[in-house]
C-alpha atoms as a PDB file:
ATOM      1  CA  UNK A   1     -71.558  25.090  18.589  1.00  0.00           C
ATOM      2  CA  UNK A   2     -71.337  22.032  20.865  1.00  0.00           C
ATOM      3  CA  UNK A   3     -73.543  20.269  18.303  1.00  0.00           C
ATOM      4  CA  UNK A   4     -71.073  20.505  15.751  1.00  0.00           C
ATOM      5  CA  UNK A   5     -68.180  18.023  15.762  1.00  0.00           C
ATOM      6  CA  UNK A   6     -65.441  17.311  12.966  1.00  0.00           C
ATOM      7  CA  UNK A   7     -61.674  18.483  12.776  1.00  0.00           C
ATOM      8  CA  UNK A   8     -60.256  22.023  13.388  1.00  0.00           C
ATOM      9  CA  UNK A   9     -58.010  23.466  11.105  1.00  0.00           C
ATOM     10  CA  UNK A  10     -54.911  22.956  13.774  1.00  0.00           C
ATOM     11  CA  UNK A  11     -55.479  19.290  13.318  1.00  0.00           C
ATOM     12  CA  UNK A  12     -55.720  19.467   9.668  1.00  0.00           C
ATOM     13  CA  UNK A  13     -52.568  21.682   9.282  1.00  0.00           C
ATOM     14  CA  UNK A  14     -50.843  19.199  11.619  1.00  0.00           C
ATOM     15  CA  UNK A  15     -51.815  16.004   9.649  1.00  0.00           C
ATOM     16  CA  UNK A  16     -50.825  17.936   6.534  1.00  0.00           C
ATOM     17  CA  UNK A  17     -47.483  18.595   8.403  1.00  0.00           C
ATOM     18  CA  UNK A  18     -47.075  15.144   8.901  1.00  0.00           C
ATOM     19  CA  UNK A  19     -48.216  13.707   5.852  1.00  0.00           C
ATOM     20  CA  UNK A  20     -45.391  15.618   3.966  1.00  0.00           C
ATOM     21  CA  UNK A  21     -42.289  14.682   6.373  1.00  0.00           C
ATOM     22  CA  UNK A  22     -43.449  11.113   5.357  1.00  0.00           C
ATOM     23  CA  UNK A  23     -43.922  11.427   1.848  1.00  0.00           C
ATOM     24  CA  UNK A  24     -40.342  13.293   1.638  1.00  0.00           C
ATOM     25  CA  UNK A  25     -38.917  10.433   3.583  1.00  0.00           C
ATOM     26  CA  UNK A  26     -39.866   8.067   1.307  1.00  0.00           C
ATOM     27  CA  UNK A  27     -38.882  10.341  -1.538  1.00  0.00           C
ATOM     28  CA  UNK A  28     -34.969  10.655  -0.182  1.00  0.00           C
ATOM     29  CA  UNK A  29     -35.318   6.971   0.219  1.00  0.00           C
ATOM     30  CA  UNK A  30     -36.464   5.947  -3.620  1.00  0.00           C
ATOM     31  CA  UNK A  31     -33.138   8.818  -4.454  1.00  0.00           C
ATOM     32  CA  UNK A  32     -30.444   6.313  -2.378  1.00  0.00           C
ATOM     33  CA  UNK A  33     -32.379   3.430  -3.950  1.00  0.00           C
ATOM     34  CA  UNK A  34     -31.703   4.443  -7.204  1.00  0.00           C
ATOM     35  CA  UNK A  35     -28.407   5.780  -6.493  1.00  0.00           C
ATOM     36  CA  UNK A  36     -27.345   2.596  -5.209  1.00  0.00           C
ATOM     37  CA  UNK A  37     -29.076   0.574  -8.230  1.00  0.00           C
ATOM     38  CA  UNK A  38     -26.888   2.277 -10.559  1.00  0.00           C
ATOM     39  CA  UNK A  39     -23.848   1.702  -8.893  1.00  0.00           C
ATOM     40  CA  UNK A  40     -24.376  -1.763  -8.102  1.00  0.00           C
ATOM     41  CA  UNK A  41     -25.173  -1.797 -11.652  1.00  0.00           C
ATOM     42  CA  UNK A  42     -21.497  -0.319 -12.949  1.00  0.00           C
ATOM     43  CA  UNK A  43     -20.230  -3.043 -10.465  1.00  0.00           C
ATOM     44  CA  UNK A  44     -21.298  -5.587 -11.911  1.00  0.00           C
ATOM     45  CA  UNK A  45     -20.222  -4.746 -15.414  1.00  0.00           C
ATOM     46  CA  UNK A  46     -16.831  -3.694 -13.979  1.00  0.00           C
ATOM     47  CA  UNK A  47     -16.521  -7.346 -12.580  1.00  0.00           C
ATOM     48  CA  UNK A  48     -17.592  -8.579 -15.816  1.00  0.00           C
ATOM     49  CA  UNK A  49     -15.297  -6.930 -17.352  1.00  0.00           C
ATOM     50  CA  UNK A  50     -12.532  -7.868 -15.035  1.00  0.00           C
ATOM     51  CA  UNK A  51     -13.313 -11.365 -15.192  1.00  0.00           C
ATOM     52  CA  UNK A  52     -12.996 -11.065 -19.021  1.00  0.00           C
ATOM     53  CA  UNK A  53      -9.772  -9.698 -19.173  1.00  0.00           C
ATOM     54  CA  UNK A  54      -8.675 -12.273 -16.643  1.00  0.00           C
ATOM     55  CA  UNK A  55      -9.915 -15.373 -19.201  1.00  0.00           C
ATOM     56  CA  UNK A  56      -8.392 -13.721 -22.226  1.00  0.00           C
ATOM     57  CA  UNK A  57      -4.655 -13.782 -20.135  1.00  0.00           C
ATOM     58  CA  UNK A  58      -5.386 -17.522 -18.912  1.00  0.00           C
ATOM     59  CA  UNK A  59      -6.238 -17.955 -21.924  1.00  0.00           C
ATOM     60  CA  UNK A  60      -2.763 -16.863 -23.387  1.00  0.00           C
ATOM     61  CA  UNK A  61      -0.988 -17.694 -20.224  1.00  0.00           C
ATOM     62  CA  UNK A  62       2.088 -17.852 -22.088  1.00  0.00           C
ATOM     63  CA  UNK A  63       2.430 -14.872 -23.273  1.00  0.00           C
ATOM     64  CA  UNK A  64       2.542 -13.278 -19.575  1.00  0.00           C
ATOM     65  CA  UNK A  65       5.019 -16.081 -18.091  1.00  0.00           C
ATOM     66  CA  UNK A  66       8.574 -15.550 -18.040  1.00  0.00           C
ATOM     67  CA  UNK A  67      10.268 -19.212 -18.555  1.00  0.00           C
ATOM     68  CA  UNK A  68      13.236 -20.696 -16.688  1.00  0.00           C
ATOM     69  CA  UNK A  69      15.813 -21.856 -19.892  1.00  0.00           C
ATOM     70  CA  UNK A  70      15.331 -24.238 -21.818  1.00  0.00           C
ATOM     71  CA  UNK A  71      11.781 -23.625 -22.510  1.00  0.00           C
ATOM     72  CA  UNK A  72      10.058 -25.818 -20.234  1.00  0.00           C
ATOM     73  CA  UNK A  73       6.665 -24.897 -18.550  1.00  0.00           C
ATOM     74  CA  UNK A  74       8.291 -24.204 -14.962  1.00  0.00           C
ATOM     75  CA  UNK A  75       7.226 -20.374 -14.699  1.00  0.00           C
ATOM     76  CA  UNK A  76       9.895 -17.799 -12.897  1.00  0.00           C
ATOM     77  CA  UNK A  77       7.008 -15.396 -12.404  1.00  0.00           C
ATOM     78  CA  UNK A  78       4.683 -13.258 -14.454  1.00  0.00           C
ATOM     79  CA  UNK A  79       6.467 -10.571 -17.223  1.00  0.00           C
ATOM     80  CA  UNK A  80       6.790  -7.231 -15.735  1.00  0.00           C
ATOM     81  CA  UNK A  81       5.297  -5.837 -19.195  1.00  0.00           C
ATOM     82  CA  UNK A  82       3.708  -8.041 -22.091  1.00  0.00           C
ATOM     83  CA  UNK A  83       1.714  -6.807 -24.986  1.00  0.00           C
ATOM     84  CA  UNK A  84      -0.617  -5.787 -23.006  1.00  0.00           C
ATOM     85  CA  UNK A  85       0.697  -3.551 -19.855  1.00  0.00           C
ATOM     86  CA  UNK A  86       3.502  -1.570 -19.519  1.00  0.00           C
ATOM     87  CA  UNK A  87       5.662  -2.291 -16.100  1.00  0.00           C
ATOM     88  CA  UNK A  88       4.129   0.873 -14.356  1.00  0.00           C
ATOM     89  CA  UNK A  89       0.396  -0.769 -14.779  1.00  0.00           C
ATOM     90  CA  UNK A  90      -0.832   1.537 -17.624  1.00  0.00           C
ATOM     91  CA  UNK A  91      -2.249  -0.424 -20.563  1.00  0.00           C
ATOM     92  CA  UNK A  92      -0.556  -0.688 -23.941  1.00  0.00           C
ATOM     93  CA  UNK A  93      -4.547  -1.083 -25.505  1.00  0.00           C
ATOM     94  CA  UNK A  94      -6.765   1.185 -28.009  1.00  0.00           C
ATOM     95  CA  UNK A  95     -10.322   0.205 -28.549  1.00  0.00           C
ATOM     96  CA  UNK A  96      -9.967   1.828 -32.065  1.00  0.00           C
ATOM     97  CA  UNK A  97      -7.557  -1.225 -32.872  1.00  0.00           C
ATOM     98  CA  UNK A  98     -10.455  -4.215 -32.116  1.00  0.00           C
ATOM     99  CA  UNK A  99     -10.974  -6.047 -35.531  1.00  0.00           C
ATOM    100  CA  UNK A 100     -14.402  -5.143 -36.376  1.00  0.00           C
ATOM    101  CA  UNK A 101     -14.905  -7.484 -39.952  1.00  0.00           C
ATOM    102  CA  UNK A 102     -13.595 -10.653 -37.999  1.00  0.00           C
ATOM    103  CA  UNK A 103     -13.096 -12.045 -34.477  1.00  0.00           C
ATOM    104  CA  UNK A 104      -9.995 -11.434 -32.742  1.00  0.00           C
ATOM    105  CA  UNK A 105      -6.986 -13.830 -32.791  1.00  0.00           C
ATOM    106  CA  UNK A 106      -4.286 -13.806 -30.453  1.00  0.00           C
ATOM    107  CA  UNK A 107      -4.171 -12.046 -26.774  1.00  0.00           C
ATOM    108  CA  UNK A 108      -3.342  -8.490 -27.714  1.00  0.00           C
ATOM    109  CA  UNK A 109      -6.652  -7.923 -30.162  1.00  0.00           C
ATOM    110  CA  UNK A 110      -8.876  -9.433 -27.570  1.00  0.00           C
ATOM    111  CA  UNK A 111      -7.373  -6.703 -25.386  1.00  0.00           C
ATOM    112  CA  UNK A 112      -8.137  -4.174 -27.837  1.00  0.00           C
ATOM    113  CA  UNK A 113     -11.605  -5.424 -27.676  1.00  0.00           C
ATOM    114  CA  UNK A 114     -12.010  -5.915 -24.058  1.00  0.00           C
ATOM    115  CA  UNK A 115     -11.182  -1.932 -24.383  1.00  0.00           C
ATOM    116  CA  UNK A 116     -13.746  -1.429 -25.963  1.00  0.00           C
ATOM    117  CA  UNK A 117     -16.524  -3.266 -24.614  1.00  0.00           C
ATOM    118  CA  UNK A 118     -15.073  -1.179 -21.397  1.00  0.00           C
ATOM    119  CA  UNK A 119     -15.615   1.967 -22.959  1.00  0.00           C
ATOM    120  CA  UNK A 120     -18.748   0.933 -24.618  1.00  0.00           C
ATOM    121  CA  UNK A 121     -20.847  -0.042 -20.980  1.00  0.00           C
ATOM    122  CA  UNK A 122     -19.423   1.911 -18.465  1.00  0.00           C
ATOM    123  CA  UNK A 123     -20.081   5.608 -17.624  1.00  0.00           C
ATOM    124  CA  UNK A 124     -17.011   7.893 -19.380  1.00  0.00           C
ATOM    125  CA  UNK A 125     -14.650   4.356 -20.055  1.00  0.00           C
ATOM    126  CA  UNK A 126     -13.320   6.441 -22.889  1.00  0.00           C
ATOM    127  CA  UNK A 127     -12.466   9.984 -21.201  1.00  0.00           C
ATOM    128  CA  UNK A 128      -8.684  10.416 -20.443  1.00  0.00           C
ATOM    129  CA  UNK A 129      -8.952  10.712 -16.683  1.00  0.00           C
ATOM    130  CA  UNK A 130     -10.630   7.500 -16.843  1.00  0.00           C
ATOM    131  CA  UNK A 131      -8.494   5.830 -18.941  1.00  0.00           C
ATOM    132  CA  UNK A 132      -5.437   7.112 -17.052  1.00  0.00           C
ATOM    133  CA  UNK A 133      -6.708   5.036 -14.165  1.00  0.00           C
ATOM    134  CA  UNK A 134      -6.960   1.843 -15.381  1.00  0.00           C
ATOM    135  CA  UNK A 135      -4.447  -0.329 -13.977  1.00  0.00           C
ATOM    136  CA  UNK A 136      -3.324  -4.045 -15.135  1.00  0.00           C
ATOM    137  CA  UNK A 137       0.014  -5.099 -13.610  1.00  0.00           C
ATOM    138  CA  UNK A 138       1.989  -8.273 -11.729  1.00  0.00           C
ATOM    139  CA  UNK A 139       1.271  -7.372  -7.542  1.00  0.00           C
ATOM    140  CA  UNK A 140       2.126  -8.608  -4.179  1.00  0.00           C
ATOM    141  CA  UNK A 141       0.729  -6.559  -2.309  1.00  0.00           C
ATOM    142  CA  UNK A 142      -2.902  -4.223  -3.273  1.00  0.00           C
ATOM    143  CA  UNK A 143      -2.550  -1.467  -4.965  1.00  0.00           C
ATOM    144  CA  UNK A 144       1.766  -2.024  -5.979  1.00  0.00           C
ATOM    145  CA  UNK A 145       2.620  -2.914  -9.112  1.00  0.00           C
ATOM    146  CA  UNK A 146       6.101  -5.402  -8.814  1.00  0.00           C
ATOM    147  CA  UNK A 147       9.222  -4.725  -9.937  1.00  0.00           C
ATOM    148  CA  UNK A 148      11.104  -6.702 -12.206  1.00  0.00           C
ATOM    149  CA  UNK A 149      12.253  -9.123  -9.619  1.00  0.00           C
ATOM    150  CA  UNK A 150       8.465 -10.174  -8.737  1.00  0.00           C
ATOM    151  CA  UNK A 151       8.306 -13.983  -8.828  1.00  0.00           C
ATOM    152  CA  UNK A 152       4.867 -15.055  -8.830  1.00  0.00           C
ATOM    153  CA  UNK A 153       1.460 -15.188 -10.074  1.00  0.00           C
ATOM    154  CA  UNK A 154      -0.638 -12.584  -8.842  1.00  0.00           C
ATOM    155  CA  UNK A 155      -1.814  -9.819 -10.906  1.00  0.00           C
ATOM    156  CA  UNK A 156      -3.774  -6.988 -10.149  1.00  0.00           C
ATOM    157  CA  UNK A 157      -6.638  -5.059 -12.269  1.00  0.00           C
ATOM    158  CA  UNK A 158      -7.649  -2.268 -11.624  1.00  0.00           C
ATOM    159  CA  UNK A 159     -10.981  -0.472 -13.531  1.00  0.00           C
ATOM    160  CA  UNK A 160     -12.320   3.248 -13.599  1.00  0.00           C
ATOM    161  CA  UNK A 161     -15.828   4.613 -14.317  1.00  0.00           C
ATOM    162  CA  UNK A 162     -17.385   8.104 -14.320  1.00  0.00           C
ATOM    163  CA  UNK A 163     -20.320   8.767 -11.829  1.00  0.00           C
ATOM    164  CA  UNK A 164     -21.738  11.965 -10.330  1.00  0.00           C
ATOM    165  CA  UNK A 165     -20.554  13.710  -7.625  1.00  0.00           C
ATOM    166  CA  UNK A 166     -20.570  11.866  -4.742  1.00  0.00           C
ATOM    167  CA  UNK A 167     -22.123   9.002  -5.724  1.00  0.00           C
ATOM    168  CA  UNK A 168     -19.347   6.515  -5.874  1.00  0.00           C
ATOM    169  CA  UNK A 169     -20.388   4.786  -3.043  1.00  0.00           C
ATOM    170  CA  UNK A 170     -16.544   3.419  -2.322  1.00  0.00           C
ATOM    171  CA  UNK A 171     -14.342   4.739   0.092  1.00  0.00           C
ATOM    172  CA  UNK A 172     -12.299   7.581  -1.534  1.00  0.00           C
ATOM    173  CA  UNK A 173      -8.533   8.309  -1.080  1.00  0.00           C
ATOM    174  CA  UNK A 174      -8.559  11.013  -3.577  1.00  0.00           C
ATOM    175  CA  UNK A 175     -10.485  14.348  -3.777  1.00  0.00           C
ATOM    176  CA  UNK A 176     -12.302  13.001  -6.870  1.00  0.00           C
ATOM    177  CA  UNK A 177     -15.374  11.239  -5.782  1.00  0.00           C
ATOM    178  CA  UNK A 178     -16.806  11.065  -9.113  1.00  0.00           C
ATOM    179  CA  UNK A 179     -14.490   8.893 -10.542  1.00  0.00           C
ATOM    180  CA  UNK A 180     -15.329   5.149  -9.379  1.00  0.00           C
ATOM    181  CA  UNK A 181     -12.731   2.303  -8.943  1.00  0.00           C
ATOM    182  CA  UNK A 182     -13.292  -1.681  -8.649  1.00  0.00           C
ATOM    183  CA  UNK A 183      -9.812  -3.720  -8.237  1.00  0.00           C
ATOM    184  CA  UNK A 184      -9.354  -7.124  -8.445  1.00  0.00           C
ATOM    185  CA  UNK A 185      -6.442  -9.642  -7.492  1.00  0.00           C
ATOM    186  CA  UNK A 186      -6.224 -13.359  -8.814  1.00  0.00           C
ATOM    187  CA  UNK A 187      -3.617 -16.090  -9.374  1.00  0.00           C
ATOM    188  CA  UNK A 188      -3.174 -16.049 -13.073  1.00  0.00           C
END
């Protein structure tokens, strides 16, 4: 018996043992990888989209701009509801009205069509609860829509995708974790 030398099967069943706490290590590891992926993904469509929205309104900047009399181009402050949002933040848009047998002319079409590029490349961007979160308004301060009285230029966005559960990697101040939120702020 002393003659004989190789591996008992205690250190076989160990290495074994260890062999598959690594491999499911590394399996957990390629899950959060591709977890993250896809949200990092949605991200970056969401601030594509954002930017987007924010070039069609520059681009129409006076259609959000409420004018001091007589019509000059000194600004009193941004419209608490245009063609676009209503004063509580909700949009006035319906992807079903983008012009699909020419390109869109003025401010509100282009919003239709922003719509729908939202709803076409982001996960659920045309489910209710989704759409009920979307959020384009004049703000001071993150997460307020202004009142009425708001003089100034800021104006916040405010977009909403479906994910699974728990994998909106965002800090959550609502019970819904599958529902994902980017916001952005700018100086119109």
């Amino acid at each position: 018996m002393q003659s004989c030398r190789g591996f008992s099967l205690i250190e076989v069943l160990v290495t074994l043992v260890l062999t598959a706490i690594g491999i499911l290590g590394m399996l957990a590891l390629q899950t959060k990888s591709i977890q993250y992926t896809q949200d990092a993904v949605n991200r970056n469509t969401a601030i594509t989209l954002a930017n987007d929205l924010f070039e069609i309104m520059r681009t129409h900047r006076a259609e959000f701009f409420q004018y001091t009399p007589p019509q000059s181009q000194t600004y009193s402050g941004l419209k608490s509801s245009t063609a676009l949002y209503n004063a509580d933040g909700s949009l006035k848009l319906s992807a079903a009205s983008c012009p699909a047998s020419r390109l869109p002319q003025n401010a509100l079409e282009q919003g239709h069509c922003w719509l729908k590029a939202l709803e076409t490349y982001l996960p659920g961007g045309s489910e209710a609860d989704i759409q009920s979160q979307l959020k384009l308004c004049p703000s001071y301060k993150t997460g307020q829509c202004a009142d009425s009285s708001y003089i100034g230029s800021s104006i916040e966005l405010q977009i909403a995708w479906r994910a699974r559960q728990g994998d909106c990697l965002q800090e959550a101040d609502d019970s819904d974790d599958s529902v994902c939120t980017y916001s952005a702020r700018i100086e119109l």
